[in-house]
C-alpha atoms as a PDB file:
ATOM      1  CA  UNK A   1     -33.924  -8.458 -33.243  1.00  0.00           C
ATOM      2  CA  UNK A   2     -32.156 -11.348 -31.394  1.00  0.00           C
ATOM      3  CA  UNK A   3     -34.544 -13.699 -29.272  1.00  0.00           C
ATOM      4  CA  UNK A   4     -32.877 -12.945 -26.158  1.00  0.00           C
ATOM      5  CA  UNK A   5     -33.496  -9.040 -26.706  1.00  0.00           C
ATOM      6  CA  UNK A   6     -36.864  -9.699 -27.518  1.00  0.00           C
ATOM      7  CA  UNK A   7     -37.075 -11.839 -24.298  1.00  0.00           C
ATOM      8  CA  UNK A   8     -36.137  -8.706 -22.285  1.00  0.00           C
ATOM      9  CA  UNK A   9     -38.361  -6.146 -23.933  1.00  0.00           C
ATOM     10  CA  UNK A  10     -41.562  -7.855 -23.598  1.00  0.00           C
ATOM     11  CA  UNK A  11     -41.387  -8.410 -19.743  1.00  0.00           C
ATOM     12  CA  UNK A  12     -40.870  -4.539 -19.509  1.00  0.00           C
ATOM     13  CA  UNK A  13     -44.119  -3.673 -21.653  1.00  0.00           C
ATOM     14  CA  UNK A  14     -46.224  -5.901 -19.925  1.00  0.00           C
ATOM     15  CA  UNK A  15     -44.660  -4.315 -16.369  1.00  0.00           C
ATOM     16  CA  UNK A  16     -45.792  -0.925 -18.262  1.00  0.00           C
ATOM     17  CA  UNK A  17     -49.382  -1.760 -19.320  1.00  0.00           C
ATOM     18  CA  UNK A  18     -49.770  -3.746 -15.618  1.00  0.00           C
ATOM     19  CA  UNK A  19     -48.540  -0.262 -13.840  1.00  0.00           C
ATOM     20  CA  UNK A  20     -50.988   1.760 -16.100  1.00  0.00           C
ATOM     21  CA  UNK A  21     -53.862  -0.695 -15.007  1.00  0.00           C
ATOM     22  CA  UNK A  22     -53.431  -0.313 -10.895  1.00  0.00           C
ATOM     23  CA  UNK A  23     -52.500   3.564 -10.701  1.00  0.00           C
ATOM     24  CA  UNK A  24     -55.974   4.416 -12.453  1.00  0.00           C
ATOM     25  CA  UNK A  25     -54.767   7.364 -14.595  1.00  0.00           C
ATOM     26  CA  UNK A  26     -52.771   8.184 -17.987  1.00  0.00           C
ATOM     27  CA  UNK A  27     -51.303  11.595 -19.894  1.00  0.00           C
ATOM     28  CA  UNK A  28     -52.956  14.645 -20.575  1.00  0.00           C
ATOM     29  CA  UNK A  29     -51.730  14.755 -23.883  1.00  0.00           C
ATOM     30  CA  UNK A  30     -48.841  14.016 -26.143  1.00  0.00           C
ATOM     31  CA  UNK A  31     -45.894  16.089 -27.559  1.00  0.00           C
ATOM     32  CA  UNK A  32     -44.963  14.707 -30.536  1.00  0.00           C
ATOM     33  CA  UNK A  33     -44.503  16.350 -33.904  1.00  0.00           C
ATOM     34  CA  UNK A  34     -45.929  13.496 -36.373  1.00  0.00           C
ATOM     35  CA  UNK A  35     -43.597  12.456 -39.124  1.00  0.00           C
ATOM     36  CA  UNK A  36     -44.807   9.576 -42.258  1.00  0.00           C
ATOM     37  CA  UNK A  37     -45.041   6.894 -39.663  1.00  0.00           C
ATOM     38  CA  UNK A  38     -48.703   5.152 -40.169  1.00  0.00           C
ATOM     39  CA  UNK A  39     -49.825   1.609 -39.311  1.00  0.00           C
ATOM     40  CA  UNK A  40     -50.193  -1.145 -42.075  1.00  0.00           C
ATOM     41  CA  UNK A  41     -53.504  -2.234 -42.827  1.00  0.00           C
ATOM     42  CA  UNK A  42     -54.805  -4.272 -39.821  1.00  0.00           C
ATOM     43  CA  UNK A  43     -52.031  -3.785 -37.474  1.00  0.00           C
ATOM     44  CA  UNK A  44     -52.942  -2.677 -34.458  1.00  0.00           C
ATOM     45  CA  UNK A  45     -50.262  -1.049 -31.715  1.00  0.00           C
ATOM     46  CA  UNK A  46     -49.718   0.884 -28.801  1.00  0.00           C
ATOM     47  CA  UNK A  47     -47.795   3.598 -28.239  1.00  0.00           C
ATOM     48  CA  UNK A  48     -46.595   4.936 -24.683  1.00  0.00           C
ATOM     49  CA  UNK A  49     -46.087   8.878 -24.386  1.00  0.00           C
ATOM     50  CA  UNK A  50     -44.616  10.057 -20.889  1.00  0.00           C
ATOM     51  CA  UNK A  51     -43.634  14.109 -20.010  1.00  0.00           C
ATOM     52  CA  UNK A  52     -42.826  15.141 -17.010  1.00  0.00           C
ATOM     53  CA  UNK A  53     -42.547  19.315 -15.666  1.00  0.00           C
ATOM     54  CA  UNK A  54     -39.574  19.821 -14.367  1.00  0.00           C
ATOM     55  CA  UNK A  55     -39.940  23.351 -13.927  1.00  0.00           C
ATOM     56  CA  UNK A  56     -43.045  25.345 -15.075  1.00  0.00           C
ATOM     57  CA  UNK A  57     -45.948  27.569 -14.278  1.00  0.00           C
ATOM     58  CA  UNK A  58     -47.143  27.739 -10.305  1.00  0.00           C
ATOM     59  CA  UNK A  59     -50.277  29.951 -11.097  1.00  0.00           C
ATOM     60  CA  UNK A  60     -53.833  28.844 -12.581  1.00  0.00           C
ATOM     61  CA  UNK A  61     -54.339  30.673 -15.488  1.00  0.00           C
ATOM     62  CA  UNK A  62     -57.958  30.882 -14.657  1.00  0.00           C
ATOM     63  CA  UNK A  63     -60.553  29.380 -11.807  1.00  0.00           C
ATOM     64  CA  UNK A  64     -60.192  25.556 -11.934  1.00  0.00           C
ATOM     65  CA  UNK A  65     -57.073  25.227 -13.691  1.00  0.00           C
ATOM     66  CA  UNK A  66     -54.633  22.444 -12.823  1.00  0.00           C
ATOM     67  CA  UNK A  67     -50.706  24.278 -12.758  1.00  0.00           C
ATOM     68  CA  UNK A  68     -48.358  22.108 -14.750  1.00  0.00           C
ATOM     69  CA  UNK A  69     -45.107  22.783 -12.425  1.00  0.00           C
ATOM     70  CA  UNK A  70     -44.386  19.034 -10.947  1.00  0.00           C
ATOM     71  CA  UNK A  71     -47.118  17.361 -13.280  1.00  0.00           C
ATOM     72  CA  UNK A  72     -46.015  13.458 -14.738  1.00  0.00           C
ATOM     73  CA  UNK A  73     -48.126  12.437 -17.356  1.00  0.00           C
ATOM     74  CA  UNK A  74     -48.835   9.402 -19.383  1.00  0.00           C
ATOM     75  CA  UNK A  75     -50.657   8.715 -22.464  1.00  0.00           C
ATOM     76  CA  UNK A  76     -52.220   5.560 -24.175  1.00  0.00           C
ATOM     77  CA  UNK A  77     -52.392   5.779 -27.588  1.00  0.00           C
ATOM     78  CA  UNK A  78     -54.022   3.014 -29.496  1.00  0.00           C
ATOM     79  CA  UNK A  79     -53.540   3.084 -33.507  1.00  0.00           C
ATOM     80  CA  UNK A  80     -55.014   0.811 -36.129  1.00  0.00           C
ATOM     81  CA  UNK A  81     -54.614   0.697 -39.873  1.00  0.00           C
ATOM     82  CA  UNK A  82     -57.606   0.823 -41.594  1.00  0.00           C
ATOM     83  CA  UNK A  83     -55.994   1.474 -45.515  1.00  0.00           C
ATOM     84  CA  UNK A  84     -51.982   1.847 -46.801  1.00  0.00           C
ATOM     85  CA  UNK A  85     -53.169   5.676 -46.230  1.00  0.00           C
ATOM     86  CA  UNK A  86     -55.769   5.720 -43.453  1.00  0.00           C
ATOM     87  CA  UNK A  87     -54.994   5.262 -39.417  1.00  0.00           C
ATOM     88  CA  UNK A  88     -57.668   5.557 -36.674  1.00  0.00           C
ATOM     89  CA  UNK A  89     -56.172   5.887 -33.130  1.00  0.00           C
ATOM     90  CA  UNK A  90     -57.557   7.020 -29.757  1.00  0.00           C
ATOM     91  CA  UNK A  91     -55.868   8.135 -26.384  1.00  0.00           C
ATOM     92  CA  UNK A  92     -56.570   7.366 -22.854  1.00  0.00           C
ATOM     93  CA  UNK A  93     -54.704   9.896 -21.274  1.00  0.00           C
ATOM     94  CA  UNK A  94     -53.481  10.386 -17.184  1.00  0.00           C
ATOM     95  CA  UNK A  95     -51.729  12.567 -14.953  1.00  0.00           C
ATOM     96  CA  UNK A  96     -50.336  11.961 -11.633  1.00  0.00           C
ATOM     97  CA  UNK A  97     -49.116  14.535  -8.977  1.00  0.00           C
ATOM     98  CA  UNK A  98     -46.201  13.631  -7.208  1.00  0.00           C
ATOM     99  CA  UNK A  99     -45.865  16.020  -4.754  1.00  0.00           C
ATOM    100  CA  UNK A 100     -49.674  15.397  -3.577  1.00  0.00           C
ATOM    101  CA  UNK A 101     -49.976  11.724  -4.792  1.00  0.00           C
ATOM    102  CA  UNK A 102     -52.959  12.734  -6.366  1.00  0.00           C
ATOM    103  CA  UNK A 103     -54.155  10.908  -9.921  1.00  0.00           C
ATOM    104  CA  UNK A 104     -56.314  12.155 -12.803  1.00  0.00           C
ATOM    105  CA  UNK A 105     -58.240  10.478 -15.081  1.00  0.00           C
ATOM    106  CA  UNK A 106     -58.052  12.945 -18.268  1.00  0.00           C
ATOM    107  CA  UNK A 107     -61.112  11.291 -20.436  1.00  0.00           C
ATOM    108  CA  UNK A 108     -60.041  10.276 -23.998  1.00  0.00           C
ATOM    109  CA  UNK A 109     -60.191  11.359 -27.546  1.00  0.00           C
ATOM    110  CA  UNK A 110     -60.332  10.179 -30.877  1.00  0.00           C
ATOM    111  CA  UNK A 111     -58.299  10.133 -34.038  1.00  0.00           C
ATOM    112  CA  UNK A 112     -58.207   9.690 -38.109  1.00  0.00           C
ATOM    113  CA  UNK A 113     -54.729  10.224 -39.832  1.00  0.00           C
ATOM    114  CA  UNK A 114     -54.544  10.364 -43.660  1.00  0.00           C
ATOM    115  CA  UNK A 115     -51.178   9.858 -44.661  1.00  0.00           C
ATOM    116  CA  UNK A 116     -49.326   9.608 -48.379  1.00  0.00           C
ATOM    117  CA  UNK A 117     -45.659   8.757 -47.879  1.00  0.00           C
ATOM    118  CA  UNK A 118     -45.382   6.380 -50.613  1.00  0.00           C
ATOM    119  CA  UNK A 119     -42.293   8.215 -51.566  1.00  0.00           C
ATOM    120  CA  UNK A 120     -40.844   9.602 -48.356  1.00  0.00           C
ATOM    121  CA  UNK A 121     -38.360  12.758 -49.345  1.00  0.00           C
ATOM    122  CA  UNK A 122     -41.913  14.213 -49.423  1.00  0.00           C
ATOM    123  CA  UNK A 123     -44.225  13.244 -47.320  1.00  0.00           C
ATOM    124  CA  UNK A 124     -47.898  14.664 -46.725  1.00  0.00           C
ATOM    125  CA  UNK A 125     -50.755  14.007 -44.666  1.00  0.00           C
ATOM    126  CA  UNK A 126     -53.514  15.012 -42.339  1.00  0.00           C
ATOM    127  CA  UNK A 127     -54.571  14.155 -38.774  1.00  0.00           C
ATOM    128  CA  UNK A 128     -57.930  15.557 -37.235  1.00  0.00           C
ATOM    129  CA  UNK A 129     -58.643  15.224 -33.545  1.00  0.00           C
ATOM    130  CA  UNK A 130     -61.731  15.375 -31.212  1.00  0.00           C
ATOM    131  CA  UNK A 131     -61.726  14.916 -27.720  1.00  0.00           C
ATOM    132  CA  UNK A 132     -63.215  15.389 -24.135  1.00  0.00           C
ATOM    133  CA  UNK A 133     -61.165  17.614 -22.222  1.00  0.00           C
ATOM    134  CA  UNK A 134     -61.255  18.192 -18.064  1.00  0.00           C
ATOM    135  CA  UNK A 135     -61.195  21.838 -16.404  1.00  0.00           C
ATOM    136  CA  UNK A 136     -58.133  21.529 -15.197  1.00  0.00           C
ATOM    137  CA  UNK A 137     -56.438  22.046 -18.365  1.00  0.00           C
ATOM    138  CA  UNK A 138     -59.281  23.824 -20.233  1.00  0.00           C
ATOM    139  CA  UNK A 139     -62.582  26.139 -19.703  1.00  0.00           C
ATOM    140  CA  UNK A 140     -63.787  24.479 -22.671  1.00  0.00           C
ATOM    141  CA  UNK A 141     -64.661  20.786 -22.436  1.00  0.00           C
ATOM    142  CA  UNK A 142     -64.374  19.686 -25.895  1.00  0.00           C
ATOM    143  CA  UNK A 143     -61.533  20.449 -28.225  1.00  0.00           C
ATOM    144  CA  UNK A 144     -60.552  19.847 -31.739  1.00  0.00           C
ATOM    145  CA  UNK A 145     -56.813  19.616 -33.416  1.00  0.00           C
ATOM    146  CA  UNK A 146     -56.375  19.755 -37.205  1.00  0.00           C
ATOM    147  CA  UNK A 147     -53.046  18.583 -37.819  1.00  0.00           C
ATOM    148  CA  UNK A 148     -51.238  18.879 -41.554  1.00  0.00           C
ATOM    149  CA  UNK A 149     -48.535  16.933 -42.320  1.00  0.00           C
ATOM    150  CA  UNK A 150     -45.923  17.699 -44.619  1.00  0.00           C
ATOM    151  CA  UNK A 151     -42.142  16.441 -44.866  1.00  0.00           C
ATOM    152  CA  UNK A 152     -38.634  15.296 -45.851  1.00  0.00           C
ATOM    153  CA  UNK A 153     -37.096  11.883 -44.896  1.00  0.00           C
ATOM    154  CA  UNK A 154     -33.670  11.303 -46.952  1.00  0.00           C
ATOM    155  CA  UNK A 155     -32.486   7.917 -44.203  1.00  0.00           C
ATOM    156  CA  UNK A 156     -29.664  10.558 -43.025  1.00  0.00           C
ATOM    157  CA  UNK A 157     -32.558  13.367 -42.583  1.00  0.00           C
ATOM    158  CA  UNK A 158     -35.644  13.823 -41.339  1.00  0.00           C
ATOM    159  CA  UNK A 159     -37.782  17.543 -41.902  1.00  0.00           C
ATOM    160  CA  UNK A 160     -41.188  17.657 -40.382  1.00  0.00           C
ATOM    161  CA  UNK A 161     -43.561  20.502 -40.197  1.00  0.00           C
ATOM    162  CA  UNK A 162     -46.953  20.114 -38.289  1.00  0.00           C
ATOM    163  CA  UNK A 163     -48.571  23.346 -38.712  1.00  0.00           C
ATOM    164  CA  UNK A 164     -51.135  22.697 -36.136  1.00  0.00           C
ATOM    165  CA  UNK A 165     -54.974  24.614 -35.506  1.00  0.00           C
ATOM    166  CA  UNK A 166     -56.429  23.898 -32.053  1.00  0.00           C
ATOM    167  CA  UNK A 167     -59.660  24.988 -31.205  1.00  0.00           C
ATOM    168  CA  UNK A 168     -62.602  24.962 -28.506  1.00  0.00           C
ATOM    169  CA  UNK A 169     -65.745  23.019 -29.997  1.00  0.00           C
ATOM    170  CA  UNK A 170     -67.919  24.755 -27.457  1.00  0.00           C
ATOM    171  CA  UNK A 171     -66.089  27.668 -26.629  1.00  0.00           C
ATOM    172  CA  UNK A 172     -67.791  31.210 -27.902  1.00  0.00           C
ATOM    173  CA  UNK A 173     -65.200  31.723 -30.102  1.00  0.00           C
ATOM    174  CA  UNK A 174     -64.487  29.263 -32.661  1.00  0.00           C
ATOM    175  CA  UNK A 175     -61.216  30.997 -34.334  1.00  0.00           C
ATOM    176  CA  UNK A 176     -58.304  28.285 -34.126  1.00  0.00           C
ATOM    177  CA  UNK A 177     -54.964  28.692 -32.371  1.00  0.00           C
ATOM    178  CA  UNK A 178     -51.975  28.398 -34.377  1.00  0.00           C
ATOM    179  CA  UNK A 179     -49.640  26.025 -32.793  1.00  0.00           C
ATOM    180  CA  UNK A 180     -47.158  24.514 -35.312  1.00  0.00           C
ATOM    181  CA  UNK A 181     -44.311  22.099 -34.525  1.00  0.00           C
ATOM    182  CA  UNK A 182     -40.974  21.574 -36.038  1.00  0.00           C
ATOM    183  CA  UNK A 183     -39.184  18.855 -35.947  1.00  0.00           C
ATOM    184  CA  UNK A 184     -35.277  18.103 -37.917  1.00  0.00           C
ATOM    185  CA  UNK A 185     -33.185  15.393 -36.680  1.00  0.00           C
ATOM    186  CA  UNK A 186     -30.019  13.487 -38.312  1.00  0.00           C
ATOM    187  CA  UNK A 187     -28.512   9.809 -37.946  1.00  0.00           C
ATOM    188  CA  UNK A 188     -25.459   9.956 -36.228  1.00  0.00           C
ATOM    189  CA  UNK A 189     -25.449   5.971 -36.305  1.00  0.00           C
ATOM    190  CA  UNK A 190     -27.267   3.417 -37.477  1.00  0.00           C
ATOM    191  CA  UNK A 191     -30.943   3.316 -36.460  1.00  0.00           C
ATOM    192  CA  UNK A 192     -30.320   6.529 -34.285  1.00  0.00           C
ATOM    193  CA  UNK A 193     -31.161   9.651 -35.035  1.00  0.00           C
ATOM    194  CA  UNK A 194     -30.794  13.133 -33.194  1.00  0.00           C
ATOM    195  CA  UNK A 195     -31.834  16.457 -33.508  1.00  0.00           C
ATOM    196  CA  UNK A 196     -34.120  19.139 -32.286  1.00  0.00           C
ATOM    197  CA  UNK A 197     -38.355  20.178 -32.043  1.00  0.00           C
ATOM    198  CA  UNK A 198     -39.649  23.233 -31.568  1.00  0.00           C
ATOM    199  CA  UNK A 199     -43.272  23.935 -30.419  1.00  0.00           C
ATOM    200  CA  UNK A 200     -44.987  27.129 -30.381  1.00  0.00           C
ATOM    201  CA  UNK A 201     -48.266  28.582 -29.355  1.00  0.00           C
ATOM    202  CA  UNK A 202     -48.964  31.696 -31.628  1.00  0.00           C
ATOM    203  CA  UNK A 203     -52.341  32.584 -30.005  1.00  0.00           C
ATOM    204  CA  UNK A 204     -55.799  33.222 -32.142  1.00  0.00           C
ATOM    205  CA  UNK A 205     -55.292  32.912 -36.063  1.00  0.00           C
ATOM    206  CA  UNK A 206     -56.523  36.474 -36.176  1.00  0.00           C
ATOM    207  CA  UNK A 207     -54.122  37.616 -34.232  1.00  0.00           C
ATOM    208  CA  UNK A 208     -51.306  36.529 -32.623  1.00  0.00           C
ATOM    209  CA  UNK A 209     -50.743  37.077 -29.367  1.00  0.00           C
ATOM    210  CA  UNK A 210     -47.774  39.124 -28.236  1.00  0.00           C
ATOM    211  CA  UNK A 211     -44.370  37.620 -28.017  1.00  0.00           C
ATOM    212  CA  UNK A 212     -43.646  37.185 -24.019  1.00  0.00           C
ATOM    213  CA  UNK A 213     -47.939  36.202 -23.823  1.00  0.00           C
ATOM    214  CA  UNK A 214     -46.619  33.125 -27.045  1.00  0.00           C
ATOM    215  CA  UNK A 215     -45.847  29.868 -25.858  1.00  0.00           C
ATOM    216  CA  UNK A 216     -41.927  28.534 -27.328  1.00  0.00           C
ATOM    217  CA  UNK A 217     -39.806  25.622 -26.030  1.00  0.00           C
ATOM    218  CA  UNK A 218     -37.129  23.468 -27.626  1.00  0.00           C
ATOM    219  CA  UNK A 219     -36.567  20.265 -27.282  1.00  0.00           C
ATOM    220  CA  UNK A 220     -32.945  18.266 -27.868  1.00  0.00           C
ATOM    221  CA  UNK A 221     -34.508  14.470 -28.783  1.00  0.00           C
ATOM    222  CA  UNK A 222     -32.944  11.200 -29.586  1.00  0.00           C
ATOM    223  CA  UNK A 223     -34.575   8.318 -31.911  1.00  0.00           C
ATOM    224  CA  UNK A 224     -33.495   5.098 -31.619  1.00  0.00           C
ATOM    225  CA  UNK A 225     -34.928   2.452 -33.774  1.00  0.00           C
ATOM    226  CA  UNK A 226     -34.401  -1.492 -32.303  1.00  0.00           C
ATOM    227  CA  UNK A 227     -36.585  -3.716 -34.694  1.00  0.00           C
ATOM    228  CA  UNK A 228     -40.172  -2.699 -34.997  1.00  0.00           C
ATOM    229  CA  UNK A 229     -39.857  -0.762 -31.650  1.00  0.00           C
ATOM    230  CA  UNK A 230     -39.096   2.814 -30.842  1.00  0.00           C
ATOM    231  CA  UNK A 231     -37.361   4.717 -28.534  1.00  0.00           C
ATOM    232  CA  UNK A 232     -37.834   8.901 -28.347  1.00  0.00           C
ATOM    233  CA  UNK A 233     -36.461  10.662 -25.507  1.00  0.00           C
ATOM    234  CA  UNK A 234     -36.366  14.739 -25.494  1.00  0.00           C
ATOM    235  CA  UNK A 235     -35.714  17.621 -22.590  1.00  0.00           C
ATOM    236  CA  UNK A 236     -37.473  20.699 -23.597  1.00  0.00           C
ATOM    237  CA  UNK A 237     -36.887  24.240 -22.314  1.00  0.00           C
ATOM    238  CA  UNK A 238     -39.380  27.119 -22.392  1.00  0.00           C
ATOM    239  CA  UNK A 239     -37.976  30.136 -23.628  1.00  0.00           C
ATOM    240  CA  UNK A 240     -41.003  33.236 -22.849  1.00  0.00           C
ATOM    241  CA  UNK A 241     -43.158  33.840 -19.561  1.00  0.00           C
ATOM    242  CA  UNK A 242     -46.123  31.344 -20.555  1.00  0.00           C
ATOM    243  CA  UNK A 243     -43.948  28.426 -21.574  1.00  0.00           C
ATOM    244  CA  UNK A 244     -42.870  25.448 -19.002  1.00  0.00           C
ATOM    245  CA  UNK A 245     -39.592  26.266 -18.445  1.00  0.00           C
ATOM    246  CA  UNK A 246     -38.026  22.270 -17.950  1.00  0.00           C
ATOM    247  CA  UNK A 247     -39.506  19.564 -19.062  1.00  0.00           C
ATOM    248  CA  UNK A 248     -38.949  15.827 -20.213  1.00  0.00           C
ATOM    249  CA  UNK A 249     -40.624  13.861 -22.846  1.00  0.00           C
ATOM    250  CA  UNK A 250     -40.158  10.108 -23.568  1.00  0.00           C
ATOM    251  CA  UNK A 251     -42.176   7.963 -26.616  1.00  0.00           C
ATOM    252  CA  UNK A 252     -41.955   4.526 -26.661  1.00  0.00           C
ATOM    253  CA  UNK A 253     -43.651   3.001 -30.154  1.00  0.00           C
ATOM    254  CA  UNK A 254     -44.344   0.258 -31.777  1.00  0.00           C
ATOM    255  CA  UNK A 255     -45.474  -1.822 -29.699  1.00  0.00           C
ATOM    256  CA  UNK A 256     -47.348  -4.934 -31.014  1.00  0.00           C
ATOM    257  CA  UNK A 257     -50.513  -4.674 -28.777  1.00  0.00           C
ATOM    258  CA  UNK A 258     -52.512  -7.254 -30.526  1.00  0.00           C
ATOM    259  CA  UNK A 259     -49.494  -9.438 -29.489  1.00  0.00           C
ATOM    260  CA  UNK A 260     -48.940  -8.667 -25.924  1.00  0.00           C
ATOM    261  CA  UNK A 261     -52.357  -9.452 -25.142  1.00  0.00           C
ATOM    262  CA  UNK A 262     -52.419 -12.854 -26.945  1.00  0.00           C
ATOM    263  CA  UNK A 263     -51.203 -15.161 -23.851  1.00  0.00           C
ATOM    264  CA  UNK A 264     -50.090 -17.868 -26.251  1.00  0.00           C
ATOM    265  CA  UNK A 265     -47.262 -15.774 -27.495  1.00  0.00           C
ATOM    266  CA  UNK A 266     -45.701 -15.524 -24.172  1.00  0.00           C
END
């Protein structure tokens, strides 16, 4: 990357991470479908995830409940590399109202990825989640999110399949939701890639729920690559009764955190 890009990039991350700082809040959660991206060993970054609902569900699903229609959200994630195959991150999630104004502080939660992508047209790995969780997007206040990770990355393709299992820690029933994600995009240019994700929301392992009660929305997304930084940008539509029906997602990674907060490199 030339200096004088570099020059503009950083001013806008720090603006970012100054923003976060003074609203007091960050996202709820991330959507993301995880590909063989991992940290090297000792890097640490930051990665920005942003959604926004467009147009979704008015009604609390239950007493409590926060209704995503109108909801921005923004997510801290912090990642470090602990091996060539082992990352530990952790969120500090937010979400602002702006209709009301209103901010919320979502708590946090942790991470440990396991990742083998030492050749990448197959790709495999394993991310395991635990986390605090408020009412107001679950009765349950701790969850759990067991992520496998398996893939295809040719440079012109990129196949991802996160067959997700999400489940209540202290919920009565511990059987997991199936909630995979899909993701395929191509390179139309060089360093961008585009393409499409699909996320869906089966209901209990056991037994799936019935088709208009499943969540489904599909996203068109863009990946643009600009030195060690990246750029993801997706709009999402639901497609039954319990899914969102607009939304907007934008990812911005790579971002050298151990760097931004070293004043001497500024």
């Amino acid at each position: 990357m030339s200096q004088s890009i570099t020059k503009l990039i950083k001013p806008c991350l720090f603006a970012i991470l100054l923003a976060l700082q003074t609203v007091n809040a960050n996202a709820y959660d991330e959507i993301q479908v995880y590909d063989m991206s991992i940290n090297e060993p000792g890097q640490l970054a930051l990665e920005m995830h942003s959604n926004y609902v467009i147009n979704g569900r008015k009604q609390a699903a239950y007493e409590g409940e926060l209704p995503p229609d109108g909801m921005l959200a923004f997510t801290g994630e912090f990642s470090y590399g602990l091996t060539r195959h082992i990352e530990l991150g952790l969120y500090l999630p937010m979400s602002i109202n702006p209709s009301t104004g209103g901010s919320y502080a979502d708590y946090a939660k942790g991470r440990i990825k396991f990742m083998q992508a030492d050749n990448p047209e197959f790709f495999y790995g394993l991310n395991i989640e635990v986390g605090l969780v408020p009412k107001r997007y679950s009765q349950q206040p701790v969850g759990m999110e067991i992520r496998p990770i398996i893939g295809h990355y040719s440079g012109d393709w990129l196949i991802s399949l996160n067959p997700n299992m999400e489940l209540d820690i202290t919920g009565r029933s511990q059987m997991p939701v199936l909630s995979p994600g899909l993701k395929v995009t191509h390179q139309i240019m060089d360093n961008v890639h585009f393409g499409v994700e699909h996320y869906a929301d089966f209901g209990d392992l056991n037994r799936f729920s019935p088709g208009r009660e499943q969540g489904h929305t599909t996203y068109l997304v863009t990946d643009v690559s600009v030195d060690n930084y990246r750029f993801h940008v997706g709009v999402g539509h639901g497609w039954t009764q319990s899914s969102d029906a607009w939304m907007l997602k934008f990812i911005l990674g790579g971002i050298p955190f151990g760097e931004l907060i070293n004043p001497n490199r500024w």
